[in-house]
C-alpha atoms as a PDB file:
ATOM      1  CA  UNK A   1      -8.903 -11.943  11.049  1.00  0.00           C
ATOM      2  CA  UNK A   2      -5.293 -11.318  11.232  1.00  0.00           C
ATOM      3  CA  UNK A   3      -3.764  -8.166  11.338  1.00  0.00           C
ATOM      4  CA  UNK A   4      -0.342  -7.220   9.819  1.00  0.00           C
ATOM      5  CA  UNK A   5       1.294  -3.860  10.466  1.00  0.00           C
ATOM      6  CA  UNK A   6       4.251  -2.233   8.691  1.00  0.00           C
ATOM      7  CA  UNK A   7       7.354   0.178  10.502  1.00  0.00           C
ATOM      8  CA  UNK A   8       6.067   3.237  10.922  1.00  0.00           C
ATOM      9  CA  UNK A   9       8.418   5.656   8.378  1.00  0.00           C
ATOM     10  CA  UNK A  10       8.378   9.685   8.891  1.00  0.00           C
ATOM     11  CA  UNK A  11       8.943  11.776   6.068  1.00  0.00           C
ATOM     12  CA  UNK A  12       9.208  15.705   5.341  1.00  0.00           C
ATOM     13  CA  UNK A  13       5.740  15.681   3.932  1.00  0.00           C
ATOM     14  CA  UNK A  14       2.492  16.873   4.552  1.00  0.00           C
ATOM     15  CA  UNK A  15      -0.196  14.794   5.344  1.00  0.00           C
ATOM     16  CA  UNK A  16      -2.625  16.227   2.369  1.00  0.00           C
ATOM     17  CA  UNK A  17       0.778  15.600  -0.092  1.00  0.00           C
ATOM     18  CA  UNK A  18       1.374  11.843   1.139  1.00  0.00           C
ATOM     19  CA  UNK A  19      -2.946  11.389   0.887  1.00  0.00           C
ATOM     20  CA  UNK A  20      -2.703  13.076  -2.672  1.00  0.00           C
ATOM     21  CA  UNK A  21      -0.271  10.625  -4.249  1.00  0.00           C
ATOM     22  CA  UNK A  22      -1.753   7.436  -2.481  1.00  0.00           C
ATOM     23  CA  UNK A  23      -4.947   8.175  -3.653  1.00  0.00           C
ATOM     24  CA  UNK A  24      -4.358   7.124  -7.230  1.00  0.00           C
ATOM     25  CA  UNK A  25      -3.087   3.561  -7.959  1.00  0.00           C
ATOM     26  CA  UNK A  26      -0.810   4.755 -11.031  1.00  0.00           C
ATOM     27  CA  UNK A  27       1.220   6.508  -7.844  1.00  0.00           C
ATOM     28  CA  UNK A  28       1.098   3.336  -5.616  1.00  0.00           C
ATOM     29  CA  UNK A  29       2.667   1.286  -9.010  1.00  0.00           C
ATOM     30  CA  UNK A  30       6.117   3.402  -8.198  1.00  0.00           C
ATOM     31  CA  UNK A  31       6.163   1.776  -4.587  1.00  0.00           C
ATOM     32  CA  UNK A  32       5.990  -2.033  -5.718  1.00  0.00           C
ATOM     33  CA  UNK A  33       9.270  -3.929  -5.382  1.00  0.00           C
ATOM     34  CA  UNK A  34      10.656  -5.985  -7.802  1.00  0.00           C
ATOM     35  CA  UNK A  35       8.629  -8.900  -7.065  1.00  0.00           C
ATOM     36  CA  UNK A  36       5.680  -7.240  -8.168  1.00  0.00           C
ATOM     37  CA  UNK A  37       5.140  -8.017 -11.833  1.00  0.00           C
ATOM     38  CA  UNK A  38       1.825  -7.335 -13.866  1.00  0.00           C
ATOM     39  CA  UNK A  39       0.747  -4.516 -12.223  1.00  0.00           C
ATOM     40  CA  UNK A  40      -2.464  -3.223 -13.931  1.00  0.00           C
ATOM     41  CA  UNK A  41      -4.590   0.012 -13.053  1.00  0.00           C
ATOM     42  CA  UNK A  42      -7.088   2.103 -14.312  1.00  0.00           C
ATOM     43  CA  UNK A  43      -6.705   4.493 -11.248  1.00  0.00           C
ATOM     44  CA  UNK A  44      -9.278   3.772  -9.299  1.00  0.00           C
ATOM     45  CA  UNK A  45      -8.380  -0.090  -9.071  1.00  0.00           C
ATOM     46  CA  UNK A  46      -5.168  -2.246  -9.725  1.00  0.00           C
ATOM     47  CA  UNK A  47      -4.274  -5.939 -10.097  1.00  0.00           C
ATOM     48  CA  UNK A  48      -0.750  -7.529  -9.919  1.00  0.00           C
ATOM     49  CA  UNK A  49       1.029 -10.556  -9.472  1.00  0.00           C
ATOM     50  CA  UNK A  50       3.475 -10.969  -6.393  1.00  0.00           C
ATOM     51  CA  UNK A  51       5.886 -13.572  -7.803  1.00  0.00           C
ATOM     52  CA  UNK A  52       5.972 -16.649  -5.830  1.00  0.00           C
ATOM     53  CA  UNK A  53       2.725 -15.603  -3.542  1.00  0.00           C
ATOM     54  CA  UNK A  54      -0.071 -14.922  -5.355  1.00  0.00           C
ATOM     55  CA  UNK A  55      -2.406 -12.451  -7.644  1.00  0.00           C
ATOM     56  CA  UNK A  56      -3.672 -10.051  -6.229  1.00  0.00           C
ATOM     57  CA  UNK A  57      -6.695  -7.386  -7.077  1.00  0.00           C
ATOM     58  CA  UNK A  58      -7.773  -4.134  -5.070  1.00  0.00           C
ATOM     59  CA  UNK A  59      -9.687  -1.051  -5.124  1.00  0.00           C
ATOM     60  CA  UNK A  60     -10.461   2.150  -3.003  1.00  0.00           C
ATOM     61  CA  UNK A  61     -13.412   1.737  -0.313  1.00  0.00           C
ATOM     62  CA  UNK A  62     -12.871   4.747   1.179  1.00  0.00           C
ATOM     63  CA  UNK A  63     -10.355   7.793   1.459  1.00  0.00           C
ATOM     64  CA  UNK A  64     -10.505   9.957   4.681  1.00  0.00           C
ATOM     65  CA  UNK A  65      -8.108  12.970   3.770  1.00  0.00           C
ATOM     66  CA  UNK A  66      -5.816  13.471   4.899  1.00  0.00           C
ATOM     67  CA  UNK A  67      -5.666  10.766   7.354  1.00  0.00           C
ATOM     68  CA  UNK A  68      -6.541   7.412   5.777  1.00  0.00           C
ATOM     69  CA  UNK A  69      -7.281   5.112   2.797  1.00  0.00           C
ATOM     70  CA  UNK A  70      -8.822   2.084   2.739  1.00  0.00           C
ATOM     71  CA  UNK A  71      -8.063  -0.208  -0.084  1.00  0.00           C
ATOM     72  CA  UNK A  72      -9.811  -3.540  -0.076  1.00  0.00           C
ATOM     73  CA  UNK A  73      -9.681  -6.898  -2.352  1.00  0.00           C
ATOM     74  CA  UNK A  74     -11.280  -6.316  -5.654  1.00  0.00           C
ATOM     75  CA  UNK A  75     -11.608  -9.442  -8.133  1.00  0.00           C
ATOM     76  CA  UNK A  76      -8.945 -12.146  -8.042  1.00  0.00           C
ATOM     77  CA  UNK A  77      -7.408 -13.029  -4.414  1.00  0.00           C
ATOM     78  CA  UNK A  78      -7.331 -16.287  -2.565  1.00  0.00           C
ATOM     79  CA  UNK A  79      -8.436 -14.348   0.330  1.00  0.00           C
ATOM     80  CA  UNK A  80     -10.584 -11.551   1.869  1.00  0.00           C
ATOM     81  CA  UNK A  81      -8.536  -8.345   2.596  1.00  0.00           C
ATOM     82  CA  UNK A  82      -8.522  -4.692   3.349  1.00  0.00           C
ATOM     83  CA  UNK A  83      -4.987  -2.465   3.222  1.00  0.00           C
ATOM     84  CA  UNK A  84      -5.109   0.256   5.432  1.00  0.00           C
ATOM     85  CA  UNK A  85      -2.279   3.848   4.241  1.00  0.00           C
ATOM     86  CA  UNK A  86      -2.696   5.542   8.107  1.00  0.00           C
ATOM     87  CA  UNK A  87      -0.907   8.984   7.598  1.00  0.00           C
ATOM     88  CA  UNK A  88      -0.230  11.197  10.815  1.00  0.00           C
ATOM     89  CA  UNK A  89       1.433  14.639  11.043  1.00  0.00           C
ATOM     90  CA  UNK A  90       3.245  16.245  13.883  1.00  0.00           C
ATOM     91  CA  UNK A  91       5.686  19.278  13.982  1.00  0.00           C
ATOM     92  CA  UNK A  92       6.310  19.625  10.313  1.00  0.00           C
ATOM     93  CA  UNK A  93       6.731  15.558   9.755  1.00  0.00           C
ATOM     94  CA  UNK A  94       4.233  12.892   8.379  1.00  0.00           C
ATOM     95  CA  UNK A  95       4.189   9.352   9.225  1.00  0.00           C
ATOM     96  CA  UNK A  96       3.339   6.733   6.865  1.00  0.00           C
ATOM     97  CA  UNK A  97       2.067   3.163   8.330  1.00  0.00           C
ATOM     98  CA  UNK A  98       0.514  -0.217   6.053  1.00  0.00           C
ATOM     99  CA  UNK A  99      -2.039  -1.909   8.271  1.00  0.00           C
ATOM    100  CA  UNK A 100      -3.187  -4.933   6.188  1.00  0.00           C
ATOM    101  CA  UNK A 101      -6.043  -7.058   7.861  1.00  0.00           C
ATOM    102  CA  UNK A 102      -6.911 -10.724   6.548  1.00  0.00           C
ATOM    103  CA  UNK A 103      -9.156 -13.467   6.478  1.00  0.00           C
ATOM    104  CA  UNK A 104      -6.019 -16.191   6.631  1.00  0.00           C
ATOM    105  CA  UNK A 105      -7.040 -19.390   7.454  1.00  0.00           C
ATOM    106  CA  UNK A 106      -4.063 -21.045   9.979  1.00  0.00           C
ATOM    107  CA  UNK A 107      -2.536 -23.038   7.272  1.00  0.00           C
ATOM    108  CA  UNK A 108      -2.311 -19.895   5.453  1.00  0.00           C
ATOM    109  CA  UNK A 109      -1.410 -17.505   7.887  1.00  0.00           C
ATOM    110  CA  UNK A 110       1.630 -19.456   8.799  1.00  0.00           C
ATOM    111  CA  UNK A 111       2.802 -19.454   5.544  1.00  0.00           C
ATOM    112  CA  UNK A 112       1.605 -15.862   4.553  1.00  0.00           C
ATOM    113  CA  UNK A 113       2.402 -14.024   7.622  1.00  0.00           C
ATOM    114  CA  UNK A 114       6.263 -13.220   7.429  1.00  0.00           C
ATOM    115  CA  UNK A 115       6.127 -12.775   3.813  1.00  0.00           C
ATOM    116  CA  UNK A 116       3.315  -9.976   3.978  1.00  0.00           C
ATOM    117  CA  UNK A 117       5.174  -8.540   6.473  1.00  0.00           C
ATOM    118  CA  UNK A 118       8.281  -8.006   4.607  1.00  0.00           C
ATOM    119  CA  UNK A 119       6.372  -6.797   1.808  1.00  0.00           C
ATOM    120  CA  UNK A 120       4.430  -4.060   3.749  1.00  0.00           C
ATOM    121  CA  UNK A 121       7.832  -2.707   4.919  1.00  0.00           C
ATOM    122  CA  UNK A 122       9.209  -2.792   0.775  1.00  0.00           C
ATOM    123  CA  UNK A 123       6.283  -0.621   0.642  1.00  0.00           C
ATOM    124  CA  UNK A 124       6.607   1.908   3.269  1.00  0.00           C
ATOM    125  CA  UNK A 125      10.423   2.028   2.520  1.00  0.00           C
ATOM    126  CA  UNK A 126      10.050   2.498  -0.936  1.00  0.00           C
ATOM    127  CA  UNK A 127       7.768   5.505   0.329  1.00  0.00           C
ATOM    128  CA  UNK A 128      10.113   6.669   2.301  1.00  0.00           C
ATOM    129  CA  UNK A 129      13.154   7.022  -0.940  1.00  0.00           C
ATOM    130  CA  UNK A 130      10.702   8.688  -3.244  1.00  0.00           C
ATOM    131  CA  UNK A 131       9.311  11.048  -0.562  1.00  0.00           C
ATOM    132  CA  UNK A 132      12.032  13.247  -0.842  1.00  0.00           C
ATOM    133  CA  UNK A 133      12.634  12.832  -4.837  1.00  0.00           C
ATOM    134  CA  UNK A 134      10.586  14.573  -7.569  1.00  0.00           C
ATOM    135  CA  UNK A 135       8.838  10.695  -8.499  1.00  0.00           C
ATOM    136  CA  UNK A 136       6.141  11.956  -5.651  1.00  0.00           C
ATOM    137  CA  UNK A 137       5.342  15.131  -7.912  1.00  0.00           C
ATOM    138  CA  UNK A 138       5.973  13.467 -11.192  1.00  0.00           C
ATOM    139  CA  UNK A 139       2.476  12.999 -13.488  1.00  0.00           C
ATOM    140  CA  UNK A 140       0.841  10.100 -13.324  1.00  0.00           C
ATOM    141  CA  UNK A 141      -0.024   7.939 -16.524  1.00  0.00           C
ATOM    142  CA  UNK A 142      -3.054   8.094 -17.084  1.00  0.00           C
END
């Protein structure tokens, strides 16, 4: 299994506000970088396309507020996965941190590794801008 960890960001949030807007997928579409294109959800699950990697498909498995959700591969994905949102809170701050655990085989992983990496950290730092806009309390489309 290999294990791939985003920066750790801290934001002026609560942990039960950061665990309210990851828990729906129509909230995670406002963190995808460009390179995500296709991005499908019926709030509960998503698919997208991650242009010049591959198609991905997940889905909750579990949701520990306010600490921790577990997202894990759902349909299309050339490989096994579960994405980990680890929120902490300490003296009025939250911290926000991707943990994304494979099954890569080495070929793969070589290839894969720096790439995931990178777009982990899009993630978290796209968190990071909208934390302190009004796109984490806008609706989401339903």
């Amino acid at each position: 299994m290999t294990r791939i960890e985003s920066d750790v960001v801290t934001v002026e949030r609560t942990r039960d506000e950061i665990f309210e807007f990851l828990q729906n997928f129509n909230n995670l579409e406002k963190l995808m970088p460009d390179q995500v294109v296709n991005f499908e959800t019926d709030g509960e699950k998503c698919k997208f396309d991650i242009k010049g990697m591959a198609s991905l498909g997940m889905a909750y498995e579990n949701k520990e507020k306010p600490s921790k959700i577990r997202m894990k591969r759902d349909g299309k994905a050339p490989f096994d996965f579960t994405l980990d949102f680890n929120i902490t809170e300490s003296e009025g701050k939250s911290g926000l941190q991707l943990v994304f655990d494979a099954d890569l085989n080495p070929m793969l992983k070589m290839m894969a590794v720096k790439p995931l990496t990178n777009f982990l950290n899009l993630l978290v730092s796209k968190f990071k801008e909208i934390s302190g806009s009004d796109l984490m309390n806008a609706p989401v489309k339903n």
